[in-house]
Each structure stands twice: as structure tokens, then as C-alpha cells.
N, C-alpha and C. Protein backbone atom coordinates (compact mmCIF):
# COMPACT_ATOMS: atom_id res chain seq x y z
N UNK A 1 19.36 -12.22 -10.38
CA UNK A 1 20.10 -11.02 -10.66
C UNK A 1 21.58 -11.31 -10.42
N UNK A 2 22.31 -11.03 -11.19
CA UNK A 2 24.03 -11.17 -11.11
C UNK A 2 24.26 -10.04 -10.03
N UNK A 3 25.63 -10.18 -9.88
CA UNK A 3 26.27 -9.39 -9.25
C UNK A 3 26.74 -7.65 -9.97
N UNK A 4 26.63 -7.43 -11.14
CA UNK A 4 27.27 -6.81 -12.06
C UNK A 4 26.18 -6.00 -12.16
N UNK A 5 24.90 -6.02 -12.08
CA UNK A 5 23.24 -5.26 -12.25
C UNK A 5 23.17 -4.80 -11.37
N UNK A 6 23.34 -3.41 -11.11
CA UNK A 6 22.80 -2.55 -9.93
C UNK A 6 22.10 -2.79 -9.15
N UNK A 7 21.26 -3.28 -7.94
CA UNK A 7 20.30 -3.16 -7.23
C UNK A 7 19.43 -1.99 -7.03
N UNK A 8 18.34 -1.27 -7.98
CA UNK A 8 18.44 0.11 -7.05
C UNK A 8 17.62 0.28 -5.93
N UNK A 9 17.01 1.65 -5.66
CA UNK A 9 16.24 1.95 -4.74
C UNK A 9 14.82 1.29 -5.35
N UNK A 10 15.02 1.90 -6.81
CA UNK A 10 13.22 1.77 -7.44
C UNK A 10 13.17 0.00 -6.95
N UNK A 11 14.42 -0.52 -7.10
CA UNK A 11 14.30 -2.44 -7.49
C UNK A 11 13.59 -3.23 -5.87
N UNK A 12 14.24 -2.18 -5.18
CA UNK A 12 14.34 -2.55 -3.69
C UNK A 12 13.18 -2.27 -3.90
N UNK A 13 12.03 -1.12 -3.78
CA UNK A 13 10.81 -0.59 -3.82
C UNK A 13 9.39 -1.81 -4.26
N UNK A 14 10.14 -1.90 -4.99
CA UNK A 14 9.20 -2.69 -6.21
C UNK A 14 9.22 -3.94 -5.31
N UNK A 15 10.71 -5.14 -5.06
CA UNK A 15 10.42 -6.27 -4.47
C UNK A 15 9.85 -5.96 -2.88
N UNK A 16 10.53 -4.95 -2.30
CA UNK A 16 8.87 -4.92 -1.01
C UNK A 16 7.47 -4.81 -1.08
N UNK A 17 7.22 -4.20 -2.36
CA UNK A 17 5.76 -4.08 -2.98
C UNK A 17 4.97 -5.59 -3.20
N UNK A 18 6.33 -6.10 -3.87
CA UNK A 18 5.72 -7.72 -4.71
C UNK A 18 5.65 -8.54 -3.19
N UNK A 19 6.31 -8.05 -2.48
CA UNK A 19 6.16 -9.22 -0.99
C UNK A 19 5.65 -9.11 -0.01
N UNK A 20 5.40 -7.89 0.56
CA UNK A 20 4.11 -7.69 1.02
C UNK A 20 2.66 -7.79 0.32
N UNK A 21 2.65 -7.95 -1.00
CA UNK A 21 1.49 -8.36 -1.94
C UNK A 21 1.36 -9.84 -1.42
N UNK A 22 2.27 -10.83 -1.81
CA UNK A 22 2.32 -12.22 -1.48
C UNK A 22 2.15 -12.53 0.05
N UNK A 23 2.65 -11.80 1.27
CA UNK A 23 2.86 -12.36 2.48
C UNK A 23 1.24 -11.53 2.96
N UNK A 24 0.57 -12.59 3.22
CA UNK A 24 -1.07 -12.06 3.93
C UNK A 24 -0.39 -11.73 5.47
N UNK A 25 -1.23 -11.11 5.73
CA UNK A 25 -0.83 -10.02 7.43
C UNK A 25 -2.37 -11.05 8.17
N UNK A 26 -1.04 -11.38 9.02
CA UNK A 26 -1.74 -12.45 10.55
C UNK A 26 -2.62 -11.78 10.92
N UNK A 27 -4.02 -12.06 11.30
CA UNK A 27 -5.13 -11.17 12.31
C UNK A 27 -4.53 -11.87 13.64
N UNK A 28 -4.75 -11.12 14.62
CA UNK A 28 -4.18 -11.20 15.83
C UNK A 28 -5.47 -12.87 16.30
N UNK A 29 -4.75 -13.66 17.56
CA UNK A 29 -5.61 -14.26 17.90
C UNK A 29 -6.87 -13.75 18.53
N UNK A 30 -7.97 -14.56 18.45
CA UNK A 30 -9.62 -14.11 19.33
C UNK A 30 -9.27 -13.95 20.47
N UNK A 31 -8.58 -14.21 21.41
CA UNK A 31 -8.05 -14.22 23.10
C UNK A 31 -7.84 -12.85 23.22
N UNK A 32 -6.83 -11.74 22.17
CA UNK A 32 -6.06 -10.99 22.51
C UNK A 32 -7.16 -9.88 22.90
N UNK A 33 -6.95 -8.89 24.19
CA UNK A 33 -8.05 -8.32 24.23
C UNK A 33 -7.28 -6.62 24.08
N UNK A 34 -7.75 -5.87 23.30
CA UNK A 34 -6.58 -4.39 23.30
C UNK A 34 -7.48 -3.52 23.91
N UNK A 35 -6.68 -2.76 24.37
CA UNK A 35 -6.88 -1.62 25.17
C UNK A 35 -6.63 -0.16 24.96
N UNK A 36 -7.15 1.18 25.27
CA UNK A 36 -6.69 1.83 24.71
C UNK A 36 -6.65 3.08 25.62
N UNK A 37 -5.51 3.81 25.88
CA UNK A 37 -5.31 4.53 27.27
C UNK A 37 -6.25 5.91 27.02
N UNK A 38 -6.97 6.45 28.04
CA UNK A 38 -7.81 7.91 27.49
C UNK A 38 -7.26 9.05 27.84
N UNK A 39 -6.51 8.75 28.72
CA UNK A 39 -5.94 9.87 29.28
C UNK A 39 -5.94 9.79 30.95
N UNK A 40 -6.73 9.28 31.62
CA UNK A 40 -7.58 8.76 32.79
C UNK A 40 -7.54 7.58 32.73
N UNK A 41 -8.14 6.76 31.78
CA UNK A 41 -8.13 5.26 32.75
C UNK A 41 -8.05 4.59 30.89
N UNK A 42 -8.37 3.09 31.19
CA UNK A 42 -8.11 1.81 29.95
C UNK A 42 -9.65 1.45 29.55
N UNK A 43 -9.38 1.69 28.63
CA UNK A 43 -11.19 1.44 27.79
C UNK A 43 -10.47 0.55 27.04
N UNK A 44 -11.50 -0.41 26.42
CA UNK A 44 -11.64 -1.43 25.70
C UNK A 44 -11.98 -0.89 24.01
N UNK A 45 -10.73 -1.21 23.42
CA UNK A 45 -10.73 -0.26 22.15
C UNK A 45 -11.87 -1.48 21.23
N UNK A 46 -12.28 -0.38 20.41
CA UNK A 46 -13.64 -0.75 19.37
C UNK A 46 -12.87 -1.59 18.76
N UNK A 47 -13.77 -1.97 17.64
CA UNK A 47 -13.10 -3.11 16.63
C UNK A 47 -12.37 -2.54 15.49
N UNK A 48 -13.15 -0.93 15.12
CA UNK A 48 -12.22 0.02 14.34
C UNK A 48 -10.79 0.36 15.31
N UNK A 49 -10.84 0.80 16.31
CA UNK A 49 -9.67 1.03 16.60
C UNK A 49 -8.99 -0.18 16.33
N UNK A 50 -9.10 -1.75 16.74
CA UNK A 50 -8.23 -2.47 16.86
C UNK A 50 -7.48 -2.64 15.37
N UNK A 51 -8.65 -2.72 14.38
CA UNK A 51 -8.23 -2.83 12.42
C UNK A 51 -7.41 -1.25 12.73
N UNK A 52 -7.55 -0.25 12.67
CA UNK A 52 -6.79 1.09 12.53
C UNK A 52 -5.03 0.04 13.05
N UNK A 53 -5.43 0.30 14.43
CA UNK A 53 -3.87 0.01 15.07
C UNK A 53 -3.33 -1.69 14.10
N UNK A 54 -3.85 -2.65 13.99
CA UNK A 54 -3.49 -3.45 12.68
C UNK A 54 -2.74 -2.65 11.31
N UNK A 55 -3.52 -2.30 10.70
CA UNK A 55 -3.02 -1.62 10.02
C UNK A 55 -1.95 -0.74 10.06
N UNK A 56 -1.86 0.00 11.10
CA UNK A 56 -0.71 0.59 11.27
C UNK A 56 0.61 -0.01 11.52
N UNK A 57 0.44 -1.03 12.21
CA UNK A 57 1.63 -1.56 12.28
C UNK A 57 2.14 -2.42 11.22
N UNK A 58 0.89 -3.05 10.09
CA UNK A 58 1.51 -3.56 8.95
C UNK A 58 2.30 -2.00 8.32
N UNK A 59 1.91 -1.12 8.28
CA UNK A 59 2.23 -0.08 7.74
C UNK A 59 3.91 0.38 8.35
N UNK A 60 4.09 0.30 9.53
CA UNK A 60 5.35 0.39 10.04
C UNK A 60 6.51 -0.83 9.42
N UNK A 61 5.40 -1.85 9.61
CA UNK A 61 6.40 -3.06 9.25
C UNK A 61 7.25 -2.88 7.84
N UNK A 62 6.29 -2.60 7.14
CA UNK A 62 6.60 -2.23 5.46
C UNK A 62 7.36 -1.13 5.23
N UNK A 63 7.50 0.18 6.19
CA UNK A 63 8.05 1.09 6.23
C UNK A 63 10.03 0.64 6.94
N UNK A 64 9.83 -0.49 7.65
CA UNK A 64 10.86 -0.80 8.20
C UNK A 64 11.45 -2.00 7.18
N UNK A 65 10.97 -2.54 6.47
CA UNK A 65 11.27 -3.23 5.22
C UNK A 65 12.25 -2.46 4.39
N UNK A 66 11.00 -1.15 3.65
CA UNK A 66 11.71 -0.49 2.83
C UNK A 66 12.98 0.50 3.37
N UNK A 67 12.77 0.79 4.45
CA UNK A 67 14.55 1.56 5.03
C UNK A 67 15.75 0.04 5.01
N UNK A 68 15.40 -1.03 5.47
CA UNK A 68 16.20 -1.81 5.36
C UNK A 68 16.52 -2.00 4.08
N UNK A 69 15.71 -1.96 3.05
CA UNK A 69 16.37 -2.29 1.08
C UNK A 69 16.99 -1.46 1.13
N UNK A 70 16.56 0.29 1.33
CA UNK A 70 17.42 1.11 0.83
C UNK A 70 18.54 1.41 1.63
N UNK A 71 18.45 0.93 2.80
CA UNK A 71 20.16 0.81 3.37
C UNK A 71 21.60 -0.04 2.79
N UNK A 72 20.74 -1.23 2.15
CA UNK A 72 21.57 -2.52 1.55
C UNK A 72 21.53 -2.00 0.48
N UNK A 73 21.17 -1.39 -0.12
CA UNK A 73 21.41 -0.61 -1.61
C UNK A 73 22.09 0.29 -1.48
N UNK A 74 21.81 1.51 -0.28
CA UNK A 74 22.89 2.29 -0.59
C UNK A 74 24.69 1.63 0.04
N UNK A 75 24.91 0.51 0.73
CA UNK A 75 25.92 -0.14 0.60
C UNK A 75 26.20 -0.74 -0.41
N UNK A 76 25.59 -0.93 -1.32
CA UNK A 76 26.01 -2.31 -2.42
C UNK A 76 26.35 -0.83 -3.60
N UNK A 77 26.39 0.21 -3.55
CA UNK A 77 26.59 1.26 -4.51
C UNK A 77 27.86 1.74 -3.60
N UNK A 78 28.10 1.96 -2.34
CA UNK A 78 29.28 2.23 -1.85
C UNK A 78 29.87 0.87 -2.22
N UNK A 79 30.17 -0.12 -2.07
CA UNK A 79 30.82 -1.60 -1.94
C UNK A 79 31.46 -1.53 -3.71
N UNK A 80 30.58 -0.23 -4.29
CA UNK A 80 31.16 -0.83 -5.77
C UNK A 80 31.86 0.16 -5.89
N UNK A 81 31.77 1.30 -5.23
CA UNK A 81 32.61 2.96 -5.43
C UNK A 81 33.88 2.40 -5.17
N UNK A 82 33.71 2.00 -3.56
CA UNK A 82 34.92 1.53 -2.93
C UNK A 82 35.91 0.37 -3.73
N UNK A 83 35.06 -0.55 -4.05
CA UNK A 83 35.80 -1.53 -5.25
C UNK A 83 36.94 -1.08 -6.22
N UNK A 84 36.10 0.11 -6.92
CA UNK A 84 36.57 0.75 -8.55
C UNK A 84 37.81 1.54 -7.76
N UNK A 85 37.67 2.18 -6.66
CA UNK A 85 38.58 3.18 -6.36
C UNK A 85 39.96 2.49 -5.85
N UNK A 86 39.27 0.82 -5.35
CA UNK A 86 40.56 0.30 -4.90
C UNK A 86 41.46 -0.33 -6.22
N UNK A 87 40.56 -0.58 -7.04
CA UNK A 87 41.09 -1.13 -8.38
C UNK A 87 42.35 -0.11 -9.18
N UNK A 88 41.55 1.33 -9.42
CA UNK A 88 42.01 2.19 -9.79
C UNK A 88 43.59 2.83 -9.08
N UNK A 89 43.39 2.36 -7.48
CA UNK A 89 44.88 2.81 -7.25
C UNK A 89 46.05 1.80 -7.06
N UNK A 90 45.32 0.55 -7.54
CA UNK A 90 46.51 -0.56 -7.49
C UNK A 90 46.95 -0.97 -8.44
N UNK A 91 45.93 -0.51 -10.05
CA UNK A 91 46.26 -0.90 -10.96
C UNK A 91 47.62 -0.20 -11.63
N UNK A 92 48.19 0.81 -11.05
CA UNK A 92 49.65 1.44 -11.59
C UNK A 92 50.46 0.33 -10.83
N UNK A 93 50.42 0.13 -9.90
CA UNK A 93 51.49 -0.80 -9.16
C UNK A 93 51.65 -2.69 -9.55
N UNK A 94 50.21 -2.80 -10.01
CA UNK A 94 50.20 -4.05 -10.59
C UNK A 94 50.79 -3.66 -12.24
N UNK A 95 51.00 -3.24 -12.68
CA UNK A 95 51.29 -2.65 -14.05
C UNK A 95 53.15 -2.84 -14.38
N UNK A 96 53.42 -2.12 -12.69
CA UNK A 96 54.82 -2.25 -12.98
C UNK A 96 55.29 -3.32 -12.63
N UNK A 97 54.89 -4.08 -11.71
CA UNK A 97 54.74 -5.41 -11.57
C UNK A 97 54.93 -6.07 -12.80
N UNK A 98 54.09 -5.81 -13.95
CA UNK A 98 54.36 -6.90 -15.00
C UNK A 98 55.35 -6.05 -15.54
N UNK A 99 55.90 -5.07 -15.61
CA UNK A 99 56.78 -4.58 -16.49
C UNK A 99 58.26 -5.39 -15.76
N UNK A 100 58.05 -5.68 -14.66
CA UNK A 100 59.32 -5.57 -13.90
C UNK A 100 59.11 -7.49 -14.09
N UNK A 101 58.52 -8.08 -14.18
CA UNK A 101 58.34 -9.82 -14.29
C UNK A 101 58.64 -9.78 -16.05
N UNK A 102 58.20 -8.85 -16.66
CA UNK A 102 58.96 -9.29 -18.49
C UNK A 102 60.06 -8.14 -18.57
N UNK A 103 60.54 -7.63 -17.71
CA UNK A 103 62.61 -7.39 -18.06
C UNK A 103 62.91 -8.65 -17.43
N UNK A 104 62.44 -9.27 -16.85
CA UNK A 104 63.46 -10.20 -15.64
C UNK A 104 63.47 -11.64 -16.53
């Protein structure tokens, strides 16, 4: 992608989609043993709980992916506002600039 092609939100969307498709999610090692608080004391969470809480945190991960695209997107749409607006108020002064380099 050039520099000149928008990045958008949908683009950002889409390449976290395509890369979390490609990047397989680590199963935790056999050692790790999880736990799960009841309110009272630490029980030894099932094997559904442990896939649930897996899952969830791939789910966070991906959720913290996609706020990071759409943060760098919504900068790279300010970065170009800011650009045009700086363009726009220098271009009278660069203007007389050349008027003032062809009298001379």
C-alpha cells in the first residue's frame, strides 16, 4: 500500500481478521495448573472453564489489536488533515516568494 491510499478502519478490520486467521493461539503448557476463586476458597477450574478463560483472552487480545489499528488510523487521517491544512496556509506565502524571486 502507498502512502497516498487511505488506511481505513474497514482495512485495519479486515488485516486483524486475516492475522489472527494465520497466527494459531498457543495452548498453555501441561504444568500450568488454573484456579478459580469461589468466593470462599480456590477450586481447581474444569477443563471448560480453562478453554472458556483461553478463549477469552484470545478474544481480548484481538480486541486490543483492533483498538490499536483504529487508533493508527485515526492518526494517519489526522497526519493528513494536519498536512493539507499546513500546505494550504503556506502556500500564499510560498507564492509570493516566487513572485518576489521573478521581479528580482
Amino acid at each position: 500500500m502507498d502512502d497516498l491510499t487511505p488506511y481505513t478502519i474497514d482495512a485495519a478490520i479486515a488485516d486483524a481478521l486475516d492475522q489472527l486467521e494465520r497466527t494459531p493461539v498457543p495452548d498453555p503448557p501441561p504444568a500450568v495448573q488454573h484456579w478459580i476463586w469461589t468466593g470462599t476458597r480456590l477450586v481447581r477450574a474444569s477443563p471448560e472453564a480453562v478453554e472458556r478463560r483461553r478463549q477469552q483472552a484470545v478474544m481480548e487480545q484481538a480486541e486490543l489489536y483492533l483498538a490499536l489499528e483504529r487508533r493508527k488510523a485515526l492518526w494517519r487521517r489526522r497526519r493528513q488533515v494536519y498536512q493539507r491544512v499546513a500546505r494550504r496556509l503556506v502556500a500564499p506565502f510560498l507564492s509570493l516568494a516566487d513572485r518576489w524571486r521573478a521581479e528580482r
